[in-house]
C-alpha atoms as a PDB file:
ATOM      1  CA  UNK A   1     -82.648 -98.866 -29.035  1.00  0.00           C
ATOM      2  CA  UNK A   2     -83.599 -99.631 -25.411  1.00  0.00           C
ATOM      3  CA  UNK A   3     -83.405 -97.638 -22.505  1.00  0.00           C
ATOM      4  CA  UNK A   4     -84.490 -97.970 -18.938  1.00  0.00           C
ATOM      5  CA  UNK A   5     -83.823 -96.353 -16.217  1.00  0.00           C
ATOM      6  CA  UNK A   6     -85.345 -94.727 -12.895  1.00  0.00           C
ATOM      7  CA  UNK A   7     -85.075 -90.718 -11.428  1.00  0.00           C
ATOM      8  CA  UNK A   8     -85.750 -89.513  -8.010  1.00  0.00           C
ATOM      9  CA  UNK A   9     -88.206 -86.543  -8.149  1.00  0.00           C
ATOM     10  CA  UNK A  10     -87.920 -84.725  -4.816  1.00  0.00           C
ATOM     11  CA  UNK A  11     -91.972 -84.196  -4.853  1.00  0.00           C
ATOM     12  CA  UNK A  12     -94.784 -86.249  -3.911  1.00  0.00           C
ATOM     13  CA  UNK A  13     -97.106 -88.595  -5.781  1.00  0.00           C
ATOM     14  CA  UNK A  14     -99.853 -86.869  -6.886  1.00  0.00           C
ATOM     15  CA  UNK A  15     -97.463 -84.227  -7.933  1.00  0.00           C
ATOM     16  CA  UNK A  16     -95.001 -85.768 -10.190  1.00  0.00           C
ATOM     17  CA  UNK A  17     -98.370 -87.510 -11.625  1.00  0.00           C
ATOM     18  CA  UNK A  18     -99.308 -83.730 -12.559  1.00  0.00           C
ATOM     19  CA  UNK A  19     -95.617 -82.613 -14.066  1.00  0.00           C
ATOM     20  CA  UNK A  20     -95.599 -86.066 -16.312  1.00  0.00           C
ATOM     21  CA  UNK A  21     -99.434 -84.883 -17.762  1.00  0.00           C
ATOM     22  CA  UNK A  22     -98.504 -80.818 -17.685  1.00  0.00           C
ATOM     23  CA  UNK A  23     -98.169 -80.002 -21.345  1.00  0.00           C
ATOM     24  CA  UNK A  24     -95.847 -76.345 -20.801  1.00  0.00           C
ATOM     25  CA  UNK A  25     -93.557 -78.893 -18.027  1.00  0.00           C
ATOM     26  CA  UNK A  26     -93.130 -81.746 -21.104  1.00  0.00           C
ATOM     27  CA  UNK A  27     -92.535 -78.774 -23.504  1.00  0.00           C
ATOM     28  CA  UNK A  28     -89.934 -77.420 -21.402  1.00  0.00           C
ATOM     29  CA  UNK A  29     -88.254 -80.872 -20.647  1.00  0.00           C
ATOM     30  CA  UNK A  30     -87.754 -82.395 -23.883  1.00  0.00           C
ATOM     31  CA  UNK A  31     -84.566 -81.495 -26.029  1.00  0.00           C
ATOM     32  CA  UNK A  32     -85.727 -79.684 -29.218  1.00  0.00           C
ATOM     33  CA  UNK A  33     -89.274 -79.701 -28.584  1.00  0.00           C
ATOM     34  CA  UNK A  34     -90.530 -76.532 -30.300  1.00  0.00           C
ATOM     35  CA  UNK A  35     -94.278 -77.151 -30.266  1.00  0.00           C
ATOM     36  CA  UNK A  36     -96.689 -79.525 -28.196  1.00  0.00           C
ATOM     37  CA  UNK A  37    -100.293 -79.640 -28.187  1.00  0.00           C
ATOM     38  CA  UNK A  38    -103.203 -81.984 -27.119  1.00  0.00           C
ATOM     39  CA  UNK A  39    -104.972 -82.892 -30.405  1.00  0.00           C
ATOM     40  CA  UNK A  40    -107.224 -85.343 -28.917  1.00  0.00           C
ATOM     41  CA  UNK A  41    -107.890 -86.625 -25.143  1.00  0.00           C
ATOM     42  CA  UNK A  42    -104.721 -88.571 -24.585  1.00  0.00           C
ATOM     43  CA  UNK A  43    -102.938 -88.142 -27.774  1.00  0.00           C
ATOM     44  CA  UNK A  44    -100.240 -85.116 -28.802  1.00  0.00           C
ATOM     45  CA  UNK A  45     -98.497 -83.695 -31.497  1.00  0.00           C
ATOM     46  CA  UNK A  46     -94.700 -82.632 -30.842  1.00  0.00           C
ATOM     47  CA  UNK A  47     -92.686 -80.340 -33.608  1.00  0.00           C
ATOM     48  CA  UNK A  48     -88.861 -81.401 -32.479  1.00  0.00           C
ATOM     49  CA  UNK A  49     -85.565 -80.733 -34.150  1.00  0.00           C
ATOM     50  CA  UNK A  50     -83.067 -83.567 -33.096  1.00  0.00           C
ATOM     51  CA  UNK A  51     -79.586 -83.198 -33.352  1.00  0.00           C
ATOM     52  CA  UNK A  52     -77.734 -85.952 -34.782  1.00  0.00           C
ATOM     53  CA  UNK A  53     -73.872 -85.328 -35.028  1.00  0.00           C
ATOM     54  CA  UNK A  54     -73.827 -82.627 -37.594  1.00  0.00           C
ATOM     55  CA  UNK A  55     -77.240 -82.160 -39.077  1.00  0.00           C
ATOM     56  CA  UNK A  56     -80.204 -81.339 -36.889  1.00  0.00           C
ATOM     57  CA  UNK A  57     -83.423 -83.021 -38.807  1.00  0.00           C
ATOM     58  CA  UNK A  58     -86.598 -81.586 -37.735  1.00  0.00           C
ATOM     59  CA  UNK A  59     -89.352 -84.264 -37.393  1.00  0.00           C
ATOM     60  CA  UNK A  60     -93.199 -84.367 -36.142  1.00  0.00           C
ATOM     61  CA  UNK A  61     -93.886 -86.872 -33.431  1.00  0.00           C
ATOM     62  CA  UNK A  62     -97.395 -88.162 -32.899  1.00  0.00           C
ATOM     63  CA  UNK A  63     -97.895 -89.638 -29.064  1.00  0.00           C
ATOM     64  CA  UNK A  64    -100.701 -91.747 -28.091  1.00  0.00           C
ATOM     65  CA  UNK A  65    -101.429 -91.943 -23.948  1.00  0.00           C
ATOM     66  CA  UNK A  66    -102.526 -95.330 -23.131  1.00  0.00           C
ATOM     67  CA  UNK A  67    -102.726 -98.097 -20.034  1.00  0.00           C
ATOM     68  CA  UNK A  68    -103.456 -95.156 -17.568  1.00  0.00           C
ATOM     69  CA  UNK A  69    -103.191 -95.837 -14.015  1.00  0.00           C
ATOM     70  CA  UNK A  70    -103.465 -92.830 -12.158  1.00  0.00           C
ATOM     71  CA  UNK A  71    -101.762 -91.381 -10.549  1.00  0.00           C
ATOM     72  CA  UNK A  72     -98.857 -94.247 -11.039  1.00  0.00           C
ATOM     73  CA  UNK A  73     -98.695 -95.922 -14.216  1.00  0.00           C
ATOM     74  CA  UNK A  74     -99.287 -94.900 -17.887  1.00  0.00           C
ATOM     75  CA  UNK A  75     -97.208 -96.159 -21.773  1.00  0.00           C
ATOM     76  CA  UNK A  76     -96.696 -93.640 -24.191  1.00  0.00           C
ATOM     77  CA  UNK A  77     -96.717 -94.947 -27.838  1.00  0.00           C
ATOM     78  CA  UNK A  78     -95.105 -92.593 -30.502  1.00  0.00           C
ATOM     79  CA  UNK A  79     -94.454 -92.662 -33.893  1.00  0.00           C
ATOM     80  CA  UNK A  80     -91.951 -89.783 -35.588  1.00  0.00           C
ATOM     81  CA  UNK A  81     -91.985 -88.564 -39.324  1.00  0.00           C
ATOM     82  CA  UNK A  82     -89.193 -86.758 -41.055  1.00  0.00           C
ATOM     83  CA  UNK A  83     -90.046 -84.687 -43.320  1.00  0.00           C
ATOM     84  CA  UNK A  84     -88.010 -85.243 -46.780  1.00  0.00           C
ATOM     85  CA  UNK A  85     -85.598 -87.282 -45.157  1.00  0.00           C
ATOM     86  CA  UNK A  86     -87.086 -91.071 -45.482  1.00  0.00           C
ATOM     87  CA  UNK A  87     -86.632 -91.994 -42.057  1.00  0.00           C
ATOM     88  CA  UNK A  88     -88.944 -92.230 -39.330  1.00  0.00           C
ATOM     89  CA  UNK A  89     -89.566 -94.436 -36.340  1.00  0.00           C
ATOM     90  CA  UNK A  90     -91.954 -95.823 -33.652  1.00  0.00           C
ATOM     91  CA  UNK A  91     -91.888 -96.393 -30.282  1.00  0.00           C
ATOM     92  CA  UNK A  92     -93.350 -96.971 -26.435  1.00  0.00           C
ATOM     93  CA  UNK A  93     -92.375 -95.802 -23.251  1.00  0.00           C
ATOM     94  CA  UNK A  94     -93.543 -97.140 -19.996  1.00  0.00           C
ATOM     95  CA  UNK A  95     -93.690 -94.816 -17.093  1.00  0.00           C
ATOM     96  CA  UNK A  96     -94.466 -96.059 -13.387  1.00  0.00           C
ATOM     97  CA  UNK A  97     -94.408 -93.511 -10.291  1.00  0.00           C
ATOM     98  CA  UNK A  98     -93.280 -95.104  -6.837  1.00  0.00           C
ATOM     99  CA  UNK A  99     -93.624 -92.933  -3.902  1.00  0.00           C
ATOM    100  CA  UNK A 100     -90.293 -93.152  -1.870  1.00  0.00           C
ATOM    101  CA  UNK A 101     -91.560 -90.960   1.209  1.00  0.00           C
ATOM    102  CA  UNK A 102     -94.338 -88.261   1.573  1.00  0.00           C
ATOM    103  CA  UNK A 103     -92.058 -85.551  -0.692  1.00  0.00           C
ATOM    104  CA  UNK A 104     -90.328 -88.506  -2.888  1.00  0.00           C
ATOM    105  CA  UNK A 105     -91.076 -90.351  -6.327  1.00  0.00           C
ATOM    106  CA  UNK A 106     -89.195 -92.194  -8.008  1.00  0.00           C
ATOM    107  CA  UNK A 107     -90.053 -92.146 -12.336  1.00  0.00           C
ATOM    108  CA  UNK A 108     -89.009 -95.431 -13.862  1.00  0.00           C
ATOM    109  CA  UNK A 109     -88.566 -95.601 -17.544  1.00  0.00           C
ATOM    110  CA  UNK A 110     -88.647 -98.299 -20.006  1.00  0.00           C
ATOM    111  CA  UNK A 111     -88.120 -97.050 -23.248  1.00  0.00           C
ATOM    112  CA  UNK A 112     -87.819 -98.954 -26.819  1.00  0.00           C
ATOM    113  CA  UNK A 113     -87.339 -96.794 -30.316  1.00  0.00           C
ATOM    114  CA  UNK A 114     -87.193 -97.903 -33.505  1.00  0.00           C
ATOM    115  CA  UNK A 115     -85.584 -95.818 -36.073  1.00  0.00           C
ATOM    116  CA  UNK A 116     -86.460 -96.716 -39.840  1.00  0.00           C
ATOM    117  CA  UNK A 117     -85.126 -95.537 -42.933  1.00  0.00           C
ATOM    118  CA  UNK A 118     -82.160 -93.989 -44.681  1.00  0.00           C
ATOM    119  CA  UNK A 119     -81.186 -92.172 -41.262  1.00  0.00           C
ATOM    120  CA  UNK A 120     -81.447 -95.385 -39.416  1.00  0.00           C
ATOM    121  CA  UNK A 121     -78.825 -97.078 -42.045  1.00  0.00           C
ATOM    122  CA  UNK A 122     -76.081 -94.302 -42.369  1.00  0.00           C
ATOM    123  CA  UNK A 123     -76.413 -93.441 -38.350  1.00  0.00           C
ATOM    124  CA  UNK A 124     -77.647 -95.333 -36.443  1.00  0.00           C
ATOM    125  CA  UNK A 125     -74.473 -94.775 -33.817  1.00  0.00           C
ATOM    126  CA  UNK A 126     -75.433 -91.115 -34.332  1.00  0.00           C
ATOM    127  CA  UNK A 127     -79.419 -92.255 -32.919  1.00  0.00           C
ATOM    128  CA  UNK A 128     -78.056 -94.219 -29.978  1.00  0.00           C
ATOM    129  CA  UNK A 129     -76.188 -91.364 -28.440  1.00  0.00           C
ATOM    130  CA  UNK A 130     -78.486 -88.538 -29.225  1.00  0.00           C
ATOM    131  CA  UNK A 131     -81.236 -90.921 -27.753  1.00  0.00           C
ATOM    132  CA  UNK A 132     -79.143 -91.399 -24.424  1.00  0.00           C
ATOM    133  CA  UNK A 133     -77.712 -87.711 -24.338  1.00  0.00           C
ATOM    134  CA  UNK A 134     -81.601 -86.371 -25.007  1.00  0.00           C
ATOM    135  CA  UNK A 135     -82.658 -88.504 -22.057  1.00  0.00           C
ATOM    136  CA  UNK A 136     -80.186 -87.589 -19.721  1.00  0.00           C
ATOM    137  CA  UNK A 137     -80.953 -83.995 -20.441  1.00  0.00           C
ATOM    138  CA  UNK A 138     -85.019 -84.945 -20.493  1.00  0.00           C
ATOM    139  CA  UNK A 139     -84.644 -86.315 -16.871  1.00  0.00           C
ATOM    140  CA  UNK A 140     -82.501 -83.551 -15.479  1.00  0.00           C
ATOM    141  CA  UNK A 141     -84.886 -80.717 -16.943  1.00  0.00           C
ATOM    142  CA  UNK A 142     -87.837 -82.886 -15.890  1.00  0.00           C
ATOM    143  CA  UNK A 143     -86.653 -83.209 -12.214  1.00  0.00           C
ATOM    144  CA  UNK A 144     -86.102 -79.037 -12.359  1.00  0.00           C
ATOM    145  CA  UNK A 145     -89.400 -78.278 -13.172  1.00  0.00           C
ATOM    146  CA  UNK A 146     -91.474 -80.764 -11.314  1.00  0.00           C
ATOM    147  CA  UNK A 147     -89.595 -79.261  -8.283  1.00  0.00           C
ATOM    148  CA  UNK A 148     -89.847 -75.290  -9.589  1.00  0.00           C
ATOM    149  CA  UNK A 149     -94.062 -76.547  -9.850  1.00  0.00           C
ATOM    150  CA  UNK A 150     -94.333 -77.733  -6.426  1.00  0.00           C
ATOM    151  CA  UNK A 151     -92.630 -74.760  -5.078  1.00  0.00           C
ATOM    152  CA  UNK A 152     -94.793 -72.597  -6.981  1.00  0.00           C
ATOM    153  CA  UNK A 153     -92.184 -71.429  -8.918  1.00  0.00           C
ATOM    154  CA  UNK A 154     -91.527 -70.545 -12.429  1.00  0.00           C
ATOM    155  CA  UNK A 155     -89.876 -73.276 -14.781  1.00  0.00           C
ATOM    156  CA  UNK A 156     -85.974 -72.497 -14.658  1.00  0.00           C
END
């Protein structure tokens, strides 16, 4: 599955830099996360439950940070396990920050996921719109909070 894709973020630079590297904003923003933590410098551990049409599989996702370019630039490599379900997957996602004006960013996102496995045979429709619908909803929470942080504001 590919995706790309850019968001305007009604903040500056430096602080849409500091949402996409804020562990509790990430947390808050992705669909099913129910755990995130740092395990080493650059590189995270995410406990998410994904739904897929009627089951919701639970799965660990392991996320290397690499090709950092401060406050504009990094890829995100990932590779997901499924417990007990013989499926998991790997994939990268390239983030760039453009500043659009001295409160405006835009996020683009080019995303590539590949899903392995018994899931991947028997739904791999199901993956393709959970992946789209999860980053709609990824983007919209994202854009909340990085605007709740600059104001100072609690997450909503």
């Amino acid at each position: 599955m590919r995706l790309s894709d850019s968001h305007a973020l009604p903040v500056p630079l430096d602080l849409a830099w500091a949402a996409l590297n804020d562990l509790d904003v990430l947390r808050h923003a992705l669909p099913g996360c129910e755990s995130l933590l740092e395990i080493a410098t650059d590189e995270f551990v995410a406990e998410m439950a994904i739904p897929l049409g009627l089951a919701t599989p639970r799965c660990t996702v392991y996320v290397h940070r690499r090709d950092i370019q401060a406050p504009r630039a990094c890829t995100l490599h990932f590779e997901t396990r499924t417990p007990g379900a013989g499926a998991g997957g790997t994939g990268s996602a390239a983030l760039r920050l453009a500043p659009t004006g001295a409160d405006a960013t835009t996020l683009q996102v080019d995303l590539g996921v590949a899903v392995n496995g018994l899931v991947a045979q028997l739904s791999a429709p199901l993956i393709d719109i959970a992946a789209h619908q999860m980053a709609a909803l990824f983007f919209e929470r994202f854009r909340a909070a990085a605007v709740a942080r600059h104001a100072g504001a609690p997450m909503p």
